[in-house]
PDB file of N, CA and C in Angstrom:
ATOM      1  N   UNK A   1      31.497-119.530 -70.692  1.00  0.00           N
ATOM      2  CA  UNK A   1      30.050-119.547 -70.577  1.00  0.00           C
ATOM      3  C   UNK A   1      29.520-120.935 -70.944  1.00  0.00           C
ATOM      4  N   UNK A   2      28.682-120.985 -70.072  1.00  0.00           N
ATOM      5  CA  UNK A   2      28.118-122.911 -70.272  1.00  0.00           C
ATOM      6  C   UNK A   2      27.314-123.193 -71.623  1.00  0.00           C
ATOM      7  N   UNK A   3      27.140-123.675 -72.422  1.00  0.00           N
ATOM      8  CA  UNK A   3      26.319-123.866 -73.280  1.00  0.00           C
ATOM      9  C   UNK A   3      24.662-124.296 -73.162  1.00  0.00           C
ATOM     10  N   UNK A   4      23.934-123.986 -73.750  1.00  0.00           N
ATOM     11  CA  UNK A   4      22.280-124.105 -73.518  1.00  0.00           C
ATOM     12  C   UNK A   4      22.423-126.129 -73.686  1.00  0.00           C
ATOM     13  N   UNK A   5      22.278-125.997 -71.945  1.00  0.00           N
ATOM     14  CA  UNK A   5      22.608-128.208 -71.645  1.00  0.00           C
ATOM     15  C   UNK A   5      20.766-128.235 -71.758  1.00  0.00           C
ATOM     16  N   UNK A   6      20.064-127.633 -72.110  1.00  0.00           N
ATOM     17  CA  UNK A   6      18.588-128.043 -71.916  1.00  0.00           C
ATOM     18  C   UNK A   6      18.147-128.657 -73.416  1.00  0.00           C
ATOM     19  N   UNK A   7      18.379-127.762 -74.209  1.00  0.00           N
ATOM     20  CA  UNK A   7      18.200-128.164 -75.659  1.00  0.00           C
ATOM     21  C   UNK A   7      19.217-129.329 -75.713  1.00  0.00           C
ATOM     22  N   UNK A   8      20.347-129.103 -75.510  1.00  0.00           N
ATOM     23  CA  UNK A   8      21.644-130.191 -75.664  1.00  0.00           C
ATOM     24  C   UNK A   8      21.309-131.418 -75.504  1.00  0.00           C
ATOM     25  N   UNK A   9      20.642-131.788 -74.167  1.00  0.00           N
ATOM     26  CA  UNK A   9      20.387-132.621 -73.575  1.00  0.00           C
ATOM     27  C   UNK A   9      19.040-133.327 -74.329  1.00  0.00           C
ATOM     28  N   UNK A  10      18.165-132.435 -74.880  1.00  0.00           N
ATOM     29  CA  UNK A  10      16.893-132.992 -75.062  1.00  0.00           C
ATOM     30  C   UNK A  10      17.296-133.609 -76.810  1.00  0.00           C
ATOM     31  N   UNK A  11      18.083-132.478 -77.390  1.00  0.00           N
ATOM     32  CA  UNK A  11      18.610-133.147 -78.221  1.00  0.00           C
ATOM     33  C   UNK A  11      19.196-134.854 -78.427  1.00  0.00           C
ATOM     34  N   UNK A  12      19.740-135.045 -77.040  1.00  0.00           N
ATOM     35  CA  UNK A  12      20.451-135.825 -77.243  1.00  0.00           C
ATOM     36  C   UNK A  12      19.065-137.317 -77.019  1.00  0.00           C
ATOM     37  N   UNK A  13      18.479-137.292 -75.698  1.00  0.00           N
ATOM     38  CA  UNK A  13      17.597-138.208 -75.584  1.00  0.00           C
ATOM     39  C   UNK A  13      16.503-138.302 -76.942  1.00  0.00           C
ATOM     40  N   UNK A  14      16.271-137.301 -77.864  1.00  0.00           N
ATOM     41  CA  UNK A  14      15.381-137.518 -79.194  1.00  0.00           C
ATOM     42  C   UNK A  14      16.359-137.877 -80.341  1.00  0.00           C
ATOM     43  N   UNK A  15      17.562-138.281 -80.000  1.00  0.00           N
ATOM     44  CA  UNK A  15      18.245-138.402 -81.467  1.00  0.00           C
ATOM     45  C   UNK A  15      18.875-137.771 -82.431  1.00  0.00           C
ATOM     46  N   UNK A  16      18.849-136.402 -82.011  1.00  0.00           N
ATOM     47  CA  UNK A  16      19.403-135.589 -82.704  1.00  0.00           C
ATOM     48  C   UNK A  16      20.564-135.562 -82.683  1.00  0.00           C
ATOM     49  N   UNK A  17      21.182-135.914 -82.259  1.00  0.00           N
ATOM     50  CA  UNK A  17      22.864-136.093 -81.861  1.00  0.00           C
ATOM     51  C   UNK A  17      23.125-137.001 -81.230  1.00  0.00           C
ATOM     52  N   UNK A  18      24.309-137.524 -80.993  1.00  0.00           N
ATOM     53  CA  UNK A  18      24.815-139.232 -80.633  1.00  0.00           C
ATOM     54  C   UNK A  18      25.490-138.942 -79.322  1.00  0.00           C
ATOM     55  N   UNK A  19      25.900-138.047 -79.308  1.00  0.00           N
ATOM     56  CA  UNK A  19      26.432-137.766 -77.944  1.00  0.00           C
ATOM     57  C   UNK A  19      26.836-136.282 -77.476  1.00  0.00           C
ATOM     58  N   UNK A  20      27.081-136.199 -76.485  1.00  0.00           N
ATOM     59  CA  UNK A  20      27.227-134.888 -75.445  1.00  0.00           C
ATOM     60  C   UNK A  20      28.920-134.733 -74.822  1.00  0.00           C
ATOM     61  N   UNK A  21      29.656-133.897 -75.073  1.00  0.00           N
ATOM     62  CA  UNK A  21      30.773-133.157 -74.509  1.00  0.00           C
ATOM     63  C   UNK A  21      30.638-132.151 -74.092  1.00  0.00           C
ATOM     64  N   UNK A  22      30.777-132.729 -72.290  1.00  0.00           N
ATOM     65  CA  UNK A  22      30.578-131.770 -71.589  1.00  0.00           C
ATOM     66  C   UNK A  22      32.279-131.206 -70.721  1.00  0.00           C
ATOM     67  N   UNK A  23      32.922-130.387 -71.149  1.00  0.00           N
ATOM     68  CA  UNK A  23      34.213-130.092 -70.515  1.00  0.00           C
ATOM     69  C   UNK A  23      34.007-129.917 -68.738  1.00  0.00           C
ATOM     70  N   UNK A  24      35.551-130.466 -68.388  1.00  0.00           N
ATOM     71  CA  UNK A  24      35.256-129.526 -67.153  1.00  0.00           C
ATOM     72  C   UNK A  24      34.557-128.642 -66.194  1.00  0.00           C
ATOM     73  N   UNK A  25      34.426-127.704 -66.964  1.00  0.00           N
ATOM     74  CA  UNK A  25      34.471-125.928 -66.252  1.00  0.00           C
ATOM     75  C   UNK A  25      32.844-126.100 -66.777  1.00  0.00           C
ATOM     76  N   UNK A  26      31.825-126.964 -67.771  1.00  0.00           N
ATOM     77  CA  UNK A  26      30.452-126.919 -67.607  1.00  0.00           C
ATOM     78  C   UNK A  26      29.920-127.931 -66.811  1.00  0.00           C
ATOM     79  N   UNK A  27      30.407-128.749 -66.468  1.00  0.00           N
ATOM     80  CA  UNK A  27      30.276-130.061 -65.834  1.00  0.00           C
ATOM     81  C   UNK A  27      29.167-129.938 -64.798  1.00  0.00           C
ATOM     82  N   UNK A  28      29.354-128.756 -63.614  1.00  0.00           N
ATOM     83  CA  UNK A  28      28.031-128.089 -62.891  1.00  0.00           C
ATOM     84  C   UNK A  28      27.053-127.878 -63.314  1.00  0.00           C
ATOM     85  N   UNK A  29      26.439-127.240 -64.363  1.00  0.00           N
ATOM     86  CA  UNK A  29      25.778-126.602 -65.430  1.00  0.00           C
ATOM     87  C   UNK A  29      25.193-127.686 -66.037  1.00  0.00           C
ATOM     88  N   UNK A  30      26.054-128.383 -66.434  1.00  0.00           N
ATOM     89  CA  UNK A  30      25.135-129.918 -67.096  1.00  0.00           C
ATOM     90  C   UNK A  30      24.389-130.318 -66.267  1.00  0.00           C
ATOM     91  N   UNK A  31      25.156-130.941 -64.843  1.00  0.00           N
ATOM     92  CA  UNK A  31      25.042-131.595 -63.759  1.00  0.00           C
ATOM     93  C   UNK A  31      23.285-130.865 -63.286  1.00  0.00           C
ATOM     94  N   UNK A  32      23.107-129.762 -63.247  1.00  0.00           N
ATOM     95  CA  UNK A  32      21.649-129.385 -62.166  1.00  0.00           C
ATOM     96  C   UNK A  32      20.859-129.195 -63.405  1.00  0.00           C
ATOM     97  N   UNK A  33      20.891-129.332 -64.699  1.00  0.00           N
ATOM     98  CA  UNK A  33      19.876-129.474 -65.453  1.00  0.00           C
ATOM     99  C   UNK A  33      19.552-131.412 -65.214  1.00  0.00           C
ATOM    100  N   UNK A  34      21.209-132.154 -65.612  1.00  0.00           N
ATOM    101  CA  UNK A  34      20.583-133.562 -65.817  1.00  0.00           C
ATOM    102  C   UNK A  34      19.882-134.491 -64.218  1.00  0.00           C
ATOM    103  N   UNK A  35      20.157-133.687 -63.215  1.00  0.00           N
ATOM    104  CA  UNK A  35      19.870-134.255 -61.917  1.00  0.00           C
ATOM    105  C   UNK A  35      18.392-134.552 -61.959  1.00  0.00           C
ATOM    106  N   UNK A  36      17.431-133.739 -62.665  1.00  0.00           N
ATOM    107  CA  UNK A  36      16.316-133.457 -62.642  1.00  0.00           C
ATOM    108  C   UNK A  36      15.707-134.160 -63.661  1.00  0.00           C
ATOM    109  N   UNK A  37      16.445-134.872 -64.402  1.00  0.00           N
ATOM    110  CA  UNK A  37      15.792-135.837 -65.560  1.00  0.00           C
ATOM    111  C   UNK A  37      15.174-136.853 -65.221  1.00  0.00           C
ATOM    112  N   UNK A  38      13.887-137.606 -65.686  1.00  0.00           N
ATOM    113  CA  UNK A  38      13.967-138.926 -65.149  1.00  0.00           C
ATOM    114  C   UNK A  38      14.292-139.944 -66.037  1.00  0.00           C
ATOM    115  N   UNK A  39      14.843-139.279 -67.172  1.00  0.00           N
ATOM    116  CA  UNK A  39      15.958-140.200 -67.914  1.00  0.00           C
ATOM    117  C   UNK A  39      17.261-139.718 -67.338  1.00  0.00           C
ATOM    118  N   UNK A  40      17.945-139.555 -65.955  1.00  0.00           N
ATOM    119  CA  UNK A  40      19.206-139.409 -66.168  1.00  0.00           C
ATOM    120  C   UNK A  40      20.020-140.454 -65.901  1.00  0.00           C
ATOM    121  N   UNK A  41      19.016-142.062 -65.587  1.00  0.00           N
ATOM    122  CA  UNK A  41      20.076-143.332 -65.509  1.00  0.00           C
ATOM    123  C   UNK A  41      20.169-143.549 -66.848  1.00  0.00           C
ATOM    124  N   UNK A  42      20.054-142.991 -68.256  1.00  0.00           N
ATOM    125  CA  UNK A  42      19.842-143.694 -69.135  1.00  0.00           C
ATOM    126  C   UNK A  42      20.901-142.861 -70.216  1.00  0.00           C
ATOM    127  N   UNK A  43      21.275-141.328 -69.471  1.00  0.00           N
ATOM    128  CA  UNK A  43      22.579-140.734 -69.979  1.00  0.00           C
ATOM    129  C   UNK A  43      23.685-140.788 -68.989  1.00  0.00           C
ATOM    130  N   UNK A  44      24.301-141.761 -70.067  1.00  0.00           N
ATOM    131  CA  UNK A  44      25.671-142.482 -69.164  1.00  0.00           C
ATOM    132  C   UNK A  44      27.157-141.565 -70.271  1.00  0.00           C
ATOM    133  N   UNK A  45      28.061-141.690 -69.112  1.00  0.00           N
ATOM    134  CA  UNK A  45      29.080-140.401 -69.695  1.00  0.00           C
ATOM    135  C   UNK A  45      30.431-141.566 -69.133  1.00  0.00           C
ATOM    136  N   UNK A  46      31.153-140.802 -70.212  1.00  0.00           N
ATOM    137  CA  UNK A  46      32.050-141.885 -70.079  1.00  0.00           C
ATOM    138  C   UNK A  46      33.346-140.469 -70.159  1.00  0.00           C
ATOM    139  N   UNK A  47      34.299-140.765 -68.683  1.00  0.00           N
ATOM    140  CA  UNK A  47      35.702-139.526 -68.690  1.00  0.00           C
ATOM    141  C   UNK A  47      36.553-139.767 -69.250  1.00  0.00           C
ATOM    142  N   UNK A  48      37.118-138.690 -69.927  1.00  0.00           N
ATOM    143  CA  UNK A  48      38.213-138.558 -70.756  1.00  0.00           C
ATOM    144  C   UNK A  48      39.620-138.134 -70.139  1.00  0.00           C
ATOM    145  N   UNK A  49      40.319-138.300 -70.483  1.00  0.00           N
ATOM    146  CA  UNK A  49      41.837-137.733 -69.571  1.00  0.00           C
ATOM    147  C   UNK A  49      41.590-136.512 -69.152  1.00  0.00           C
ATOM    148  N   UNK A  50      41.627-135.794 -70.029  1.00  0.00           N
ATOM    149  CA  UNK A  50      41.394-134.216 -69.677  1.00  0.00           C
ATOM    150  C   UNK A  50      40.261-133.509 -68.641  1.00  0.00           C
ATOM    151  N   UNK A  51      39.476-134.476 -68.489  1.00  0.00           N
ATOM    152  CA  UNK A  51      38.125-133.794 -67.706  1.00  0.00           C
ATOM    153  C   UNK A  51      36.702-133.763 -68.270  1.00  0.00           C
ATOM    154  N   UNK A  52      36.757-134.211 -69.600  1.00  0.00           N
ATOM    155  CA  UNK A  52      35.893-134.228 -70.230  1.00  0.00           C
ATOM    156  C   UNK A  52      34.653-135.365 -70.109  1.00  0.00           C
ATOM    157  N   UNK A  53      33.667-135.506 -70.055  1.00  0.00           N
ATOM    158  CA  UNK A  53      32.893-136.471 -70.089  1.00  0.00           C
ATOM    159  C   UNK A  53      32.223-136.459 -71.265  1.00  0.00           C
ATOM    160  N   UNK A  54      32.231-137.514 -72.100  1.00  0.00           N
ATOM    161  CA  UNK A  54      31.486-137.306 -73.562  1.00  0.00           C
ATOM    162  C   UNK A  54      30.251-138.576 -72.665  1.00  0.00           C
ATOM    163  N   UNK A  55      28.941-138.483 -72.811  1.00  0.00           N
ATOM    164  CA  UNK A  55      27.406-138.860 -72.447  1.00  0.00           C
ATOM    165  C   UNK A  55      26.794-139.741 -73.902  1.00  0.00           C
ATOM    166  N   UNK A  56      26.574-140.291 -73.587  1.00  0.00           N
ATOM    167  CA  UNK A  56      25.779-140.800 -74.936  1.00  0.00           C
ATOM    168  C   UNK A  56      23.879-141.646 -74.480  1.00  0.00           C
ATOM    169  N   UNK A  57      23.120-141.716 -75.299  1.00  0.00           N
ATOM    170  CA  UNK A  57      21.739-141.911 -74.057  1.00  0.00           C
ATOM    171  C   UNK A  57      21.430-143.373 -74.713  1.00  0.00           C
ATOM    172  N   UNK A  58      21.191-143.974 -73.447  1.00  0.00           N
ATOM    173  CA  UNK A  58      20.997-145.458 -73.289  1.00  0.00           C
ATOM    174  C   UNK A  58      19.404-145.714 -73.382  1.00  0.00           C
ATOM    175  N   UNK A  59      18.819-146.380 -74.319  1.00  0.00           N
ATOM    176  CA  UNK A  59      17.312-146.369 -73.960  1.00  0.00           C
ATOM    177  C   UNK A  59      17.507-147.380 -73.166  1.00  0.00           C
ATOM    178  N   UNK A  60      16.937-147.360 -72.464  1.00  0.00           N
ATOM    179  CA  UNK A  60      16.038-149.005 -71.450  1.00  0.00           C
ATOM    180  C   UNK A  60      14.426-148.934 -71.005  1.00  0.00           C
ATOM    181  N   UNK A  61      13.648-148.195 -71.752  1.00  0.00           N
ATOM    182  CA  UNK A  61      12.533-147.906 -71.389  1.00  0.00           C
ATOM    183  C   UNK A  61      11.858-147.738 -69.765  1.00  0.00           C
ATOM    184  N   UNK A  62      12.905-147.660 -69.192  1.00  0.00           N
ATOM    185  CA  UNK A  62      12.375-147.723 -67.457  1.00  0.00           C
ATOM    186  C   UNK A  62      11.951-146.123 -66.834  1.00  0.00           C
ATOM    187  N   UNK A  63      12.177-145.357 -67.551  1.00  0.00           N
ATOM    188  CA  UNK A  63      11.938-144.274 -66.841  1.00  0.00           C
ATOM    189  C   UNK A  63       9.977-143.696 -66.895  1.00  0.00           C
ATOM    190  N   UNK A  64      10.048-142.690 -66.146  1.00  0.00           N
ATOM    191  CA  UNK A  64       8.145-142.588 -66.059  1.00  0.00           C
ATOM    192  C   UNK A  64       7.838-140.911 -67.015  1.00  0.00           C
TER     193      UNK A  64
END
């Protein structure tokens, strides 16, 4: 079961956490919440061997 990526995510752009592990098998699930961000050039994910993408959020103030 995917984990709640809405809080996760918002978490992550306010600071509450440093970064995001998103496995495999949620990767979809992340994916159609963060498509819709207009910070999503600014959460950059970096892959792990396994499939994993750990995200961490980049400010650059460009988004609206």
């Amino acid at each position: 079961m995917a984990l709640n990526y809405h809080q996760l995510i918002d978490d992550l752009i306010n600071g509450k956490i440093n970064e995001l592990s998103v496995p495999p098998a949620d990767f979809m699930a992340f994916r159609d919440i963060w498509q819709d961000l207009p910070q999503r050039t600014e959460i950059v994910g970096n892959a792990q061997r396994n499939g994993t993408i750990i995200y961490h959020f980049n400010v650059s103030g460009n988004h609206q």
